[in-house]
PDB file of N, CA and C in Angstrom:
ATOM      1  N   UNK A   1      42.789  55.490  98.726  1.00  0.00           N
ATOM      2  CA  UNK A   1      43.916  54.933  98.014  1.00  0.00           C
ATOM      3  C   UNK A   1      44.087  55.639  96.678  1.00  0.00           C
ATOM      4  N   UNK A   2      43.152  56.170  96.085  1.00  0.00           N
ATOM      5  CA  UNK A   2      43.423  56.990  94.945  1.00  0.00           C
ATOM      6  C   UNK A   2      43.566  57.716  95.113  1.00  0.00           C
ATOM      7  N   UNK A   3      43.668  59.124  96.015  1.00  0.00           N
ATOM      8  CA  UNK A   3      43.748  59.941  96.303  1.00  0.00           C
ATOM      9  C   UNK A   3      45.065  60.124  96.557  1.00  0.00           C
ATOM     10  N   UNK A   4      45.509  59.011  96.967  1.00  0.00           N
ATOM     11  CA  UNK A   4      47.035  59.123  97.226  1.00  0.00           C
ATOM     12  C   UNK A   4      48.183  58.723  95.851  1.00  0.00           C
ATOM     13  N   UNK A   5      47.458  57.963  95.338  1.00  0.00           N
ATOM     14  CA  UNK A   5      48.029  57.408  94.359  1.00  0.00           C
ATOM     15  C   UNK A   5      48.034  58.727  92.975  1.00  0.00           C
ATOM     16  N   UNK A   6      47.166  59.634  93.028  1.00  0.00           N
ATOM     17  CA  UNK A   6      47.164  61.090  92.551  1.00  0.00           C
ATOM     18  C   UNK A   6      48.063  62.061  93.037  1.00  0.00           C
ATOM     19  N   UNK A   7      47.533  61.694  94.281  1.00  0.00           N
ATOM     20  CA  UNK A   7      48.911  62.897  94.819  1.00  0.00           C
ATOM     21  C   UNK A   7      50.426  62.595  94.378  1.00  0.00           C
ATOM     22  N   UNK A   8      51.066  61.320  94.779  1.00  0.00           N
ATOM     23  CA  UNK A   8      52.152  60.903  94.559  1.00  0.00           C
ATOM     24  C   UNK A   8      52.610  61.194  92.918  1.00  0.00           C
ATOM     25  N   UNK A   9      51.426  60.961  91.739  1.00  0.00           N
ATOM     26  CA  UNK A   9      51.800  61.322  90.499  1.00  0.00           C
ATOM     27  C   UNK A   9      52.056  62.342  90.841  1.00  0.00           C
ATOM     28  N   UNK A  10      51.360  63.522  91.002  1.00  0.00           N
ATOM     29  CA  UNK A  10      51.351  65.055  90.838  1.00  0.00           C
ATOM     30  C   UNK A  10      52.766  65.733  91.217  1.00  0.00           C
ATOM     31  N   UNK A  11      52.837  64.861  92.408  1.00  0.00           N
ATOM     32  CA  UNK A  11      54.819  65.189  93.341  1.00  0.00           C
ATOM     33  C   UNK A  11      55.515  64.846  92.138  1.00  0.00           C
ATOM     34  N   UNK A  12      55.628  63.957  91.328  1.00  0.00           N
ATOM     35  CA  UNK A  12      56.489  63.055  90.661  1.00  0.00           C
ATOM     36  C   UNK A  12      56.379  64.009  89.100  1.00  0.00           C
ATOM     37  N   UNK A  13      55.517  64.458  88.979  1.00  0.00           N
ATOM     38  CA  UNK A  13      55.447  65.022  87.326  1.00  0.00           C
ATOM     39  C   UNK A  13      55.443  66.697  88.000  1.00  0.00           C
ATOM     40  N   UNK A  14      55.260  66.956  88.846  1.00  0.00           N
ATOM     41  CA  UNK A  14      55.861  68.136  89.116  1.00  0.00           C
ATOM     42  C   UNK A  14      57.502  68.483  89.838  1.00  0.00           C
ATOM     43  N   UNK A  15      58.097  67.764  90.334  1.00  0.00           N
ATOM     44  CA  UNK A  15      59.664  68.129  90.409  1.00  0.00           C
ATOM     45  C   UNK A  15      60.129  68.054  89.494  1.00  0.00           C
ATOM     46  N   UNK A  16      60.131  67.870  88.315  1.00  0.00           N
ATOM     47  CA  UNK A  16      60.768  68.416  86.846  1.00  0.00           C
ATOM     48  C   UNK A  16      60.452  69.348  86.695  1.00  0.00           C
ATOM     49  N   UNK A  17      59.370  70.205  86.590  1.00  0.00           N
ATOM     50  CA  UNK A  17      59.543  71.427  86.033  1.00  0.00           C
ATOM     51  C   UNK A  17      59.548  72.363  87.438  1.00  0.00           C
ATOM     52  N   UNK A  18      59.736  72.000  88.346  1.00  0.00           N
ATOM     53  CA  UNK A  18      60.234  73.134  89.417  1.00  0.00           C
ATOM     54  C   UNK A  18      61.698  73.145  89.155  1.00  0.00           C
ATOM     55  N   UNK A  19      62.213  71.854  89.233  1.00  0.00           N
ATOM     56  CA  UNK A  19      63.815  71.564  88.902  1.00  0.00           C
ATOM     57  C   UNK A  19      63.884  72.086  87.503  1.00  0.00           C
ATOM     58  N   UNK A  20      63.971  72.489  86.698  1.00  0.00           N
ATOM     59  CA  UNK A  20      63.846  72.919  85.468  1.00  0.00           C
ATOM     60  C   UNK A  20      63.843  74.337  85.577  1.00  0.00           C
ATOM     61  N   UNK A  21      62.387  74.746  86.010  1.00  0.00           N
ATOM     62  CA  UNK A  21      62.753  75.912  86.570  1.00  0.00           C
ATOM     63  C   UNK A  21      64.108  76.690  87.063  1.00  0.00           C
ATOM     64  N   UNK A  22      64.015  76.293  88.292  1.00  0.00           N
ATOM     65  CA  UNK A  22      64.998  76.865  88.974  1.00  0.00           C
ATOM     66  C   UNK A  22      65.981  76.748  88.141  1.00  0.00           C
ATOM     67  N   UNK A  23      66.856  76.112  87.334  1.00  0.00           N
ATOM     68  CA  UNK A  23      67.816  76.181  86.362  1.00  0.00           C
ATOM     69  C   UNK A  23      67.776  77.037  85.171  1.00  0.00           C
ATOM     70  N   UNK A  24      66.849  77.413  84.838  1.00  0.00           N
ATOM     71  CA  UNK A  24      66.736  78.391  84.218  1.00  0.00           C
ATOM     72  C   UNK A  24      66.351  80.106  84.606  1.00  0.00           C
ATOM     73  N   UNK A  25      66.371  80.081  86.107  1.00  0.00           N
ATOM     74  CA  UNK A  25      66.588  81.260  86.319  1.00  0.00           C
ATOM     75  C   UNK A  25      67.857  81.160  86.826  1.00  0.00           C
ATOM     76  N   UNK A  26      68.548  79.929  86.926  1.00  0.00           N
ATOM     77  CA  UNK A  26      70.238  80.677  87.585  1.00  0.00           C
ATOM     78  C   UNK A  26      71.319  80.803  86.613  1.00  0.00           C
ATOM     79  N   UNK A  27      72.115  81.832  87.134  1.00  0.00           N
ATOM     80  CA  UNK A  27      72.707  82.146  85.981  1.00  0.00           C
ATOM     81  C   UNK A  27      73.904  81.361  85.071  1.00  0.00           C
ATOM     82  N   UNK A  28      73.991  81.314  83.983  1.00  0.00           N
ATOM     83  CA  UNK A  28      75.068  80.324  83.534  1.00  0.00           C
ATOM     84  C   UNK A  28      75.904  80.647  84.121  1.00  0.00           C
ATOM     85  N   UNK A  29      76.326  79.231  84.224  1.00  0.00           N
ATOM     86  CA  UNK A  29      77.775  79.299  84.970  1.00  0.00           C
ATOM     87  C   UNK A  29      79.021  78.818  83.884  1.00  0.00           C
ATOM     88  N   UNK A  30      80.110  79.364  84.166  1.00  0.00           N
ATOM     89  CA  UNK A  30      81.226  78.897  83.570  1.00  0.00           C
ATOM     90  C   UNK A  30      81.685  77.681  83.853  1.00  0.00           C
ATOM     91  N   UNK A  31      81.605  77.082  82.445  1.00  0.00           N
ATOM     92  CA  UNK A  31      82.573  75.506  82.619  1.00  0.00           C
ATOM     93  C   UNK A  31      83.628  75.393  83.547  1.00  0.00           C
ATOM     94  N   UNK A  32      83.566  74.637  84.731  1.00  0.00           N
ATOM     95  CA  UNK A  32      85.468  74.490  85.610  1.00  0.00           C
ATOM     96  C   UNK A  32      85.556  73.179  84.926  1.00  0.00           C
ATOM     97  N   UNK A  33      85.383  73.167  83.203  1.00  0.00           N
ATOM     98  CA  UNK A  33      86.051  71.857  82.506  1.00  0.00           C
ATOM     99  C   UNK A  33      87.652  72.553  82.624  1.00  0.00           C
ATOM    100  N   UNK A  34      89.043  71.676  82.497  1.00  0.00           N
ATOM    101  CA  UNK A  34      90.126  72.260  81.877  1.00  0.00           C
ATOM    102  C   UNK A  34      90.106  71.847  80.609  1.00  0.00           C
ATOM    103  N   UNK A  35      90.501  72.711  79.933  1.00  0.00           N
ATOM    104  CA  UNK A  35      90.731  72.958  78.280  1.00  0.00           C
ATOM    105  C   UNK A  35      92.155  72.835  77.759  1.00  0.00           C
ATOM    106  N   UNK A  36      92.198  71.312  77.148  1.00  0.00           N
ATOM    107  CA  UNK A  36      93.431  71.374  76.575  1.00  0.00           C
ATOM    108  C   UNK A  36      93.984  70.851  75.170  1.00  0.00           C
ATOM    109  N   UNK A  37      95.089  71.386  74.506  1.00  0.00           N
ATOM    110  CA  UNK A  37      95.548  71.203  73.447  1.00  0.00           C
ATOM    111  C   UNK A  37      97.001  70.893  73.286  1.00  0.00           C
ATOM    112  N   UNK A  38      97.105  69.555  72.243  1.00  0.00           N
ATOM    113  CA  UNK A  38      98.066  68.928  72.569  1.00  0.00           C
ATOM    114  C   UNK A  38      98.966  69.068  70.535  1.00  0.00           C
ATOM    115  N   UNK A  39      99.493  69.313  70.507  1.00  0.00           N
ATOM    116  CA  UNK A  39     100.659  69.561  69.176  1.00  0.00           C
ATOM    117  C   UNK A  39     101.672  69.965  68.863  1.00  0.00           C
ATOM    118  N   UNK A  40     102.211  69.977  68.364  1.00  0.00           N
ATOM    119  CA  UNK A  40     103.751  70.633  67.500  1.00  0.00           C
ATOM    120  C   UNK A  40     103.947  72.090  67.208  1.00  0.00           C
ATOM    121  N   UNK A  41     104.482  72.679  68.250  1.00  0.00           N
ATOM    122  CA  UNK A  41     104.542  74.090  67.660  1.00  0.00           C
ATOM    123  C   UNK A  41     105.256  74.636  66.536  1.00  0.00           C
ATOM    124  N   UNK A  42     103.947  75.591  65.855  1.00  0.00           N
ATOM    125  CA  UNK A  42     104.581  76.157  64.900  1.00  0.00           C
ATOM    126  C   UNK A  42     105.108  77.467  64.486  1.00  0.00           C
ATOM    127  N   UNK A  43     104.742  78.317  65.780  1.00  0.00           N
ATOM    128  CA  UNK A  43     105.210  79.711  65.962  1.00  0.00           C
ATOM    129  C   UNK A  43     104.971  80.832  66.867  1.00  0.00           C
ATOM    130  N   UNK A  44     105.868  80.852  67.758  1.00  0.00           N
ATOM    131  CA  UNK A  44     105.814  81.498  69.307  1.00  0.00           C
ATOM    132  C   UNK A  44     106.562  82.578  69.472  1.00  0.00           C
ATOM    133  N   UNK A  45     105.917  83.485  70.233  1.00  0.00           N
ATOM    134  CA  UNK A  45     106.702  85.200  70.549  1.00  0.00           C
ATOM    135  C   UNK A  45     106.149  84.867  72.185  1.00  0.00           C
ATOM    136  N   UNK A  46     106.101  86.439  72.445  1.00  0.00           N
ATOM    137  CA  UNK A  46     106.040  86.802  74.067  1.00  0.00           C
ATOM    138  C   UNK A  46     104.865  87.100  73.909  1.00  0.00           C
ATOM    139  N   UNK A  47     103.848  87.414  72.897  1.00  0.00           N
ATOM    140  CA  UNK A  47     102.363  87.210  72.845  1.00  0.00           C
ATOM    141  C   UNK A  47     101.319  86.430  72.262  1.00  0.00           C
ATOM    142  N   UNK A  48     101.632  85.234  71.363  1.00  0.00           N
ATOM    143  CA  UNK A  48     101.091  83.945  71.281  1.00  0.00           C
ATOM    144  C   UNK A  48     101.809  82.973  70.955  1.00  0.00           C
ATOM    145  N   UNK A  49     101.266  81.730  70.949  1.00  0.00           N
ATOM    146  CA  UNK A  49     101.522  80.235  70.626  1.00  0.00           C
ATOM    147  C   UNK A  49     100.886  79.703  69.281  1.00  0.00           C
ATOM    148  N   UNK A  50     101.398  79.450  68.560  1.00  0.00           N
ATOM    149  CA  UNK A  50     100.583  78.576  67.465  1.00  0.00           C
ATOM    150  C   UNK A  50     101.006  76.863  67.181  1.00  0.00           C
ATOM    151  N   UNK A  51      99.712  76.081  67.529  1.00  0.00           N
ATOM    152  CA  UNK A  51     100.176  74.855  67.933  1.00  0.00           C
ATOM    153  C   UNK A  51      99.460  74.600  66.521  1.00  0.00           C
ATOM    154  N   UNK A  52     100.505  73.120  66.154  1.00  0.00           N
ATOM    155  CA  UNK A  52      99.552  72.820  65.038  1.00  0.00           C
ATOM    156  C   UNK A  52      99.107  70.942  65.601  1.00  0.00           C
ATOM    157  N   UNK A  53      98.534  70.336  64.864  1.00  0.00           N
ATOM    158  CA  UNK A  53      97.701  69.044  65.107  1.00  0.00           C
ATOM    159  C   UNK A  53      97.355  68.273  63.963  1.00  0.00           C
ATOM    160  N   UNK A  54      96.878  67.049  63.810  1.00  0.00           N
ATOM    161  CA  UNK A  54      96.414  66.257  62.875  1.00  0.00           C
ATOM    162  C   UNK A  54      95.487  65.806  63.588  1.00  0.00           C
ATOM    163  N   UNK A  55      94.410  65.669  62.919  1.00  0.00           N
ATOM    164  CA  UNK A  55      93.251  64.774  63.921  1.00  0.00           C
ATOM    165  C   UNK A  55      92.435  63.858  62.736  1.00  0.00           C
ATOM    166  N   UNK A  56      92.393  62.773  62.659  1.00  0.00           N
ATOM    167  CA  UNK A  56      91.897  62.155  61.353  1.00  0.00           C
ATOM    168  C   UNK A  56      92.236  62.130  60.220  1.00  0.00           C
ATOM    169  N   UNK A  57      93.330  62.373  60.103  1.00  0.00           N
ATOM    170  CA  UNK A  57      93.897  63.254  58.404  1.00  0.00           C
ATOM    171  C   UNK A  57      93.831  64.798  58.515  1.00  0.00           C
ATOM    172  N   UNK A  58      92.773  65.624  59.177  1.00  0.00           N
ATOM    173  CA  UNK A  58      92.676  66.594  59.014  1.00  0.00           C
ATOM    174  C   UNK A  58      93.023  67.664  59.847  1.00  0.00           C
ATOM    175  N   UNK A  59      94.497  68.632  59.314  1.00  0.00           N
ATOM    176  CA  UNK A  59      95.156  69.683  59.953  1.00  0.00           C
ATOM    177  C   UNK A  59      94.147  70.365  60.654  1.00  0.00           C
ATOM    178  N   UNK A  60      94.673  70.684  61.975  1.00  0.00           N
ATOM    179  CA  UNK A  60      94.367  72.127  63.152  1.00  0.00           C
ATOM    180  C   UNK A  60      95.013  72.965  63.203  1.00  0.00           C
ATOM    181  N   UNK A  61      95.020  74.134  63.516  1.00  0.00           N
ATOM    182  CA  UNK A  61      95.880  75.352  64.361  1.00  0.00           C
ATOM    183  C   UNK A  61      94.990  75.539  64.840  1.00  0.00           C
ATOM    184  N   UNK A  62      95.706  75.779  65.728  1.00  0.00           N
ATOM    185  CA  UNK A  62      95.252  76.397  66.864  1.00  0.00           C
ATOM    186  C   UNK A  62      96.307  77.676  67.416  1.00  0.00           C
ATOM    187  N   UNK A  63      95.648  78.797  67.759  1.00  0.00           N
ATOM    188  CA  UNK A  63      96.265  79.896  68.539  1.00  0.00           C
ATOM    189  C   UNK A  63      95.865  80.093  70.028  1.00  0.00           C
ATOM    190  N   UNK A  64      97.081  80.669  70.718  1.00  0.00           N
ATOM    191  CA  UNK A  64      96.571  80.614  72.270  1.00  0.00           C
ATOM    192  C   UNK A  64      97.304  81.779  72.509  1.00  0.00           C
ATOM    193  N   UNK A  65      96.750  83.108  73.290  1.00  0.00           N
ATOM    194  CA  UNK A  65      97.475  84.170  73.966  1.00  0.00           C
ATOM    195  C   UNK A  65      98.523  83.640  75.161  1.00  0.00           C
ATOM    196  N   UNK A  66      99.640  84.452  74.866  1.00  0.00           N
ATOM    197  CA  UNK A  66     100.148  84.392  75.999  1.00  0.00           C
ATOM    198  C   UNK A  66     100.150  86.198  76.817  1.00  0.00           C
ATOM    199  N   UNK A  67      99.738  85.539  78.751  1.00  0.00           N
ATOM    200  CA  UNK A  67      99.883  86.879  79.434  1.00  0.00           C
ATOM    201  C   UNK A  67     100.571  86.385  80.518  1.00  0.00           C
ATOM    202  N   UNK A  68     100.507  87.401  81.894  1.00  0.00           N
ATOM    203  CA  UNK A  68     101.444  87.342  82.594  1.00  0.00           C
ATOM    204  C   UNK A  68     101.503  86.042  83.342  1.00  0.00           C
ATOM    205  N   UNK A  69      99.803  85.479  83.154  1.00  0.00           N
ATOM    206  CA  UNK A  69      99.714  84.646  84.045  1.00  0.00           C
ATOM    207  C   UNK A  69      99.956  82.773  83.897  1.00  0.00           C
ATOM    208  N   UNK A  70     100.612  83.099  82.048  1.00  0.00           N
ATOM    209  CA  UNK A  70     101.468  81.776  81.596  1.00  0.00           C
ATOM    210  C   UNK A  70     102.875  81.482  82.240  1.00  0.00           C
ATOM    211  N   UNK A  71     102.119  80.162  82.576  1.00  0.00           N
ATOM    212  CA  UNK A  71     103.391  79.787  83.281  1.00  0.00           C
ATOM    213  C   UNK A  71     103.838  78.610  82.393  1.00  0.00           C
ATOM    214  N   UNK A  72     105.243  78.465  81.602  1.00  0.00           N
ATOM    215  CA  UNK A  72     105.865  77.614  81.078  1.00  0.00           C
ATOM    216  C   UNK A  72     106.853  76.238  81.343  1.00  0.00           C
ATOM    217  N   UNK A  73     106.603  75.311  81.263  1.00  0.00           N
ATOM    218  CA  UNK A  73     107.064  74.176  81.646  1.00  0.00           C
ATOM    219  C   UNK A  73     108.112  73.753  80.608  1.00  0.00           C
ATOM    220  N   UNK A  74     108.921  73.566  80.687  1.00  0.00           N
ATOM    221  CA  UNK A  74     110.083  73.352  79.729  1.00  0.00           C
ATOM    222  C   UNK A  74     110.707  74.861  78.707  1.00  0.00           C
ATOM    223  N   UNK A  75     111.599  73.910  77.532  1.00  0.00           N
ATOM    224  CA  UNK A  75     112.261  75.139  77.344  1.00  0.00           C
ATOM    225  C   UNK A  75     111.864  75.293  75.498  1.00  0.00           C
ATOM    226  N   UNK A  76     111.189  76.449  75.538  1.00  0.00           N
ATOM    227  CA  UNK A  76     110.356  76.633  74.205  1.00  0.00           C
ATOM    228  C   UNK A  76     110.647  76.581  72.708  1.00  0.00           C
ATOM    229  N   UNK A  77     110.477  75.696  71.952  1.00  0.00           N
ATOM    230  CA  UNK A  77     111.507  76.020  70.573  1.00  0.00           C
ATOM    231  C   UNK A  77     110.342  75.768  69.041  1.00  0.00           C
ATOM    232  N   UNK A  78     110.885  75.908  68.272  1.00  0.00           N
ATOM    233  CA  UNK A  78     109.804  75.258  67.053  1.00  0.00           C
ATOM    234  C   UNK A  78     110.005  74.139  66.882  1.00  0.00           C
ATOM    235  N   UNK A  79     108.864  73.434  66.448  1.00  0.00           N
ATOM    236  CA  UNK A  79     108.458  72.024  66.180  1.00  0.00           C
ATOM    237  C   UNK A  79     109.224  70.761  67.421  1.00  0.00           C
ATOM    238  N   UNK A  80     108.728  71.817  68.576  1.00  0.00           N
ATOM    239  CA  UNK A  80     108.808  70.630  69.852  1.00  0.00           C
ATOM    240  C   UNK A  80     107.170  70.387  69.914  1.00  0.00           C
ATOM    241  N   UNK A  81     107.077  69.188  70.692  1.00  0.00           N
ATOM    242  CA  UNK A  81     105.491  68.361  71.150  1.00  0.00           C
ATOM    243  C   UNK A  81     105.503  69.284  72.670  1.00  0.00           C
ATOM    244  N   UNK A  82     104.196  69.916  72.331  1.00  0.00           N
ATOM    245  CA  UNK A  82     103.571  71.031  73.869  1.00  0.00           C
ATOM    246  C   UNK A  82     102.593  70.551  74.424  1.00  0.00           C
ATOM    247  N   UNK A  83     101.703  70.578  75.331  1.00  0.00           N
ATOM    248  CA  UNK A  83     100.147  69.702  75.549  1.00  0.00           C
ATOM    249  C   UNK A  83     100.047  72.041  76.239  1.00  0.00           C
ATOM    250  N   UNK A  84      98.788  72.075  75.733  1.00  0.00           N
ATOM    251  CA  UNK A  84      98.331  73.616  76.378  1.00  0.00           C
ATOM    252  C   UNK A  84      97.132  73.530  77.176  1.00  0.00           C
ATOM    253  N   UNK A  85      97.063  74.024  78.826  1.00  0.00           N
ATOM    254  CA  UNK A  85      96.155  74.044  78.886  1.00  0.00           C
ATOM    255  C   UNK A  85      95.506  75.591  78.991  1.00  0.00           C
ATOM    256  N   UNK A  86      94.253  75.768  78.713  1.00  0.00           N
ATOM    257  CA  UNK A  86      93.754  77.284  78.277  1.00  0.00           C
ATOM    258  C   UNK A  86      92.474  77.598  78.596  1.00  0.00           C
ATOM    259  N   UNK A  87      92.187  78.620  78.601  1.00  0.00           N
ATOM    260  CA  UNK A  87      90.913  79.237  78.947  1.00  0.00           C
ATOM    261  C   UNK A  87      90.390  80.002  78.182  1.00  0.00           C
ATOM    262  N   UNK A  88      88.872  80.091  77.629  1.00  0.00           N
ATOM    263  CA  UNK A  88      88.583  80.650  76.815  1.00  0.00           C
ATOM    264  C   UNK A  88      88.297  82.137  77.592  1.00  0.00           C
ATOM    265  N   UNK A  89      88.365  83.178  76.375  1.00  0.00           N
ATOM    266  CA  UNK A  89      88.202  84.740  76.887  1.00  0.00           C
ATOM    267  C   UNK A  89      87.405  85.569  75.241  1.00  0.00           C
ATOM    268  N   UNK A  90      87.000  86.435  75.794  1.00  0.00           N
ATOM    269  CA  UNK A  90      86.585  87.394  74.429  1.00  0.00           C
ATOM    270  C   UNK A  90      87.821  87.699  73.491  1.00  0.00           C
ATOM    271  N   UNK A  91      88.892  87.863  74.320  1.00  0.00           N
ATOM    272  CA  UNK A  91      90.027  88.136  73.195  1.00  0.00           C
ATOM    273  C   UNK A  91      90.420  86.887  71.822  1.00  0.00           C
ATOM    274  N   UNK A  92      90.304  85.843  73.071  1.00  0.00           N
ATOM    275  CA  UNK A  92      90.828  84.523  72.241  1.00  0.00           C
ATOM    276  C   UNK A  92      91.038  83.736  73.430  1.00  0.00           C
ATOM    277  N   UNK A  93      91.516  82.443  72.820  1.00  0.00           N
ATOM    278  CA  UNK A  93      91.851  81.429  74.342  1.00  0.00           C
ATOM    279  C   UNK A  93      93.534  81.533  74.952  1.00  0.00           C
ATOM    280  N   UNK A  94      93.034  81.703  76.310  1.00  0.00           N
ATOM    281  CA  UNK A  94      94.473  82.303  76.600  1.00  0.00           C
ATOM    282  C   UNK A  94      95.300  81.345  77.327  1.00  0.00           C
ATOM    283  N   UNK A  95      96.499  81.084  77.337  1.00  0.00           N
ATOM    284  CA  UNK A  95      97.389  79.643  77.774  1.00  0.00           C
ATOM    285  C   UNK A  95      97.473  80.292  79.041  1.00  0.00           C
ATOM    286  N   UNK A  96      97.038  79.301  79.847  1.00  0.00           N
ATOM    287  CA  UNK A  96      97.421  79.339  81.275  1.00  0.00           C
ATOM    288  C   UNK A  96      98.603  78.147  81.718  1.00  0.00           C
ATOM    289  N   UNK A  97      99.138  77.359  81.071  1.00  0.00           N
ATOM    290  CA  UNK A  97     100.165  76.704  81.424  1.00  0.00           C
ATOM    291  C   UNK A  97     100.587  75.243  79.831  1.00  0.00           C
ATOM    292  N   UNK A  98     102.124  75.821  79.564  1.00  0.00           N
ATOM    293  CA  UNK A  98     102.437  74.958  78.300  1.00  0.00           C
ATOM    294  C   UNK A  98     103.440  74.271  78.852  1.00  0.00           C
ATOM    295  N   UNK A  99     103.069  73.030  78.645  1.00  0.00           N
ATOM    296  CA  UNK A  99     104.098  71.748  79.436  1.00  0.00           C
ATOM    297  C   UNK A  99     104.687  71.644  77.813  1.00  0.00           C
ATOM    298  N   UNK A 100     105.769  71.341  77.438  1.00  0.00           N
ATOM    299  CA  UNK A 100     106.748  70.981  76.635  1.00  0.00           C
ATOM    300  C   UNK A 100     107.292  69.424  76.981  1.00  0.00           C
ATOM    301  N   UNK A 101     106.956  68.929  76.476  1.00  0.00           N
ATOM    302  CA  UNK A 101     107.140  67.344  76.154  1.00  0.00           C
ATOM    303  C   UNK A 101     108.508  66.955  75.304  1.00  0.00           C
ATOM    304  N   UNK A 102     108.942  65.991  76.096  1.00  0.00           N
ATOM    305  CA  UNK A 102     110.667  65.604  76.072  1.00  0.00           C
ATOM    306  C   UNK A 102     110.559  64.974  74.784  1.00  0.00           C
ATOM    307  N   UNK A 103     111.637  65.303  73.669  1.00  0.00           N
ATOM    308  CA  UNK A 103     111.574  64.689  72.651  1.00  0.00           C
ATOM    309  C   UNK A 103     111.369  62.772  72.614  1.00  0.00           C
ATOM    310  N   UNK A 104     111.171  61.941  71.761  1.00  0.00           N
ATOM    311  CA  UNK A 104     111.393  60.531  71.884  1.00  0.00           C
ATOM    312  C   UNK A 104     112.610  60.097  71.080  1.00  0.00           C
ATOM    313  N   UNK A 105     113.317  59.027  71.996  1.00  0.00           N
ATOM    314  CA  UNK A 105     114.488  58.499  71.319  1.00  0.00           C
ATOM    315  C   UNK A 105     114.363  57.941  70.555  1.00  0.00           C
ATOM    316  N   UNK A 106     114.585  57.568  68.981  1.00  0.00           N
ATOM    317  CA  UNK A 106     114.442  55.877  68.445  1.00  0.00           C
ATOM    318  C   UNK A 106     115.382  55.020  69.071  1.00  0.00           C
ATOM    319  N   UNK A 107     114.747  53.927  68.714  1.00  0.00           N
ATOM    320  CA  UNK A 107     115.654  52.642  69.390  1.00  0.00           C
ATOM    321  C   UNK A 107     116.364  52.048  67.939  1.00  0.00           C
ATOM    322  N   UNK A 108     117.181  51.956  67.899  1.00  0.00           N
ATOM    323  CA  UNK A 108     117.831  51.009  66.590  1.00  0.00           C
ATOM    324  C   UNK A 108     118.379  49.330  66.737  1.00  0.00           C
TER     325      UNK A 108
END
């Protein structure tokens, strides 16, 4: 009965560091999180986006490349509401798709 009751520890405190192991020889993998950013644009060409944000009181920009493989959802102007979603790259983070968000009516 002890013998077993040893063994069973030994299984139990050793699959962590085999599992451990093995994760550290495989190779990082890239996040399939989607990455997104949601603000008021403040200045757009045919090669970036500059979104701006408030988060707590405290201003963001944010910049995002645009390439061939942005695809645009609505129709692009300054200081419309965009949500971006993007992918990070060595160049910078690059927009893979900018939904443009319908202005809001007031009600009076």
């Amino acid at each position: 009965m002890r013998q077993l009751r040893a063994l069973v520890f030994v299984l139990f405190c050793g699959l962590p560091i085999g599992a451990r192991a093995a994760q550290e020889d495989a190779p990082a993998k890239k996040a399939d999180v989607d990455t997104f950013f949601s603000g008021t644009v403040a200045e757009f060409n045919e090669k970036k986006l500059v979104v701006l944000r408030t988060v707590l009181g405290q201003p963001e920009k944010h910049t995002f490349l645009i390439d061939e493989t942005t695809k645009m959802d609505g129709k692009m102007k300054l200081k419309i509401r965009v949500t971006v979603k993007f992918e990070p790259s060595d160049d910078g983070d690059v927009a893979k798709l900018v939904k443009v968000r319908p202005p809001t009516t007031k009600k009076k």
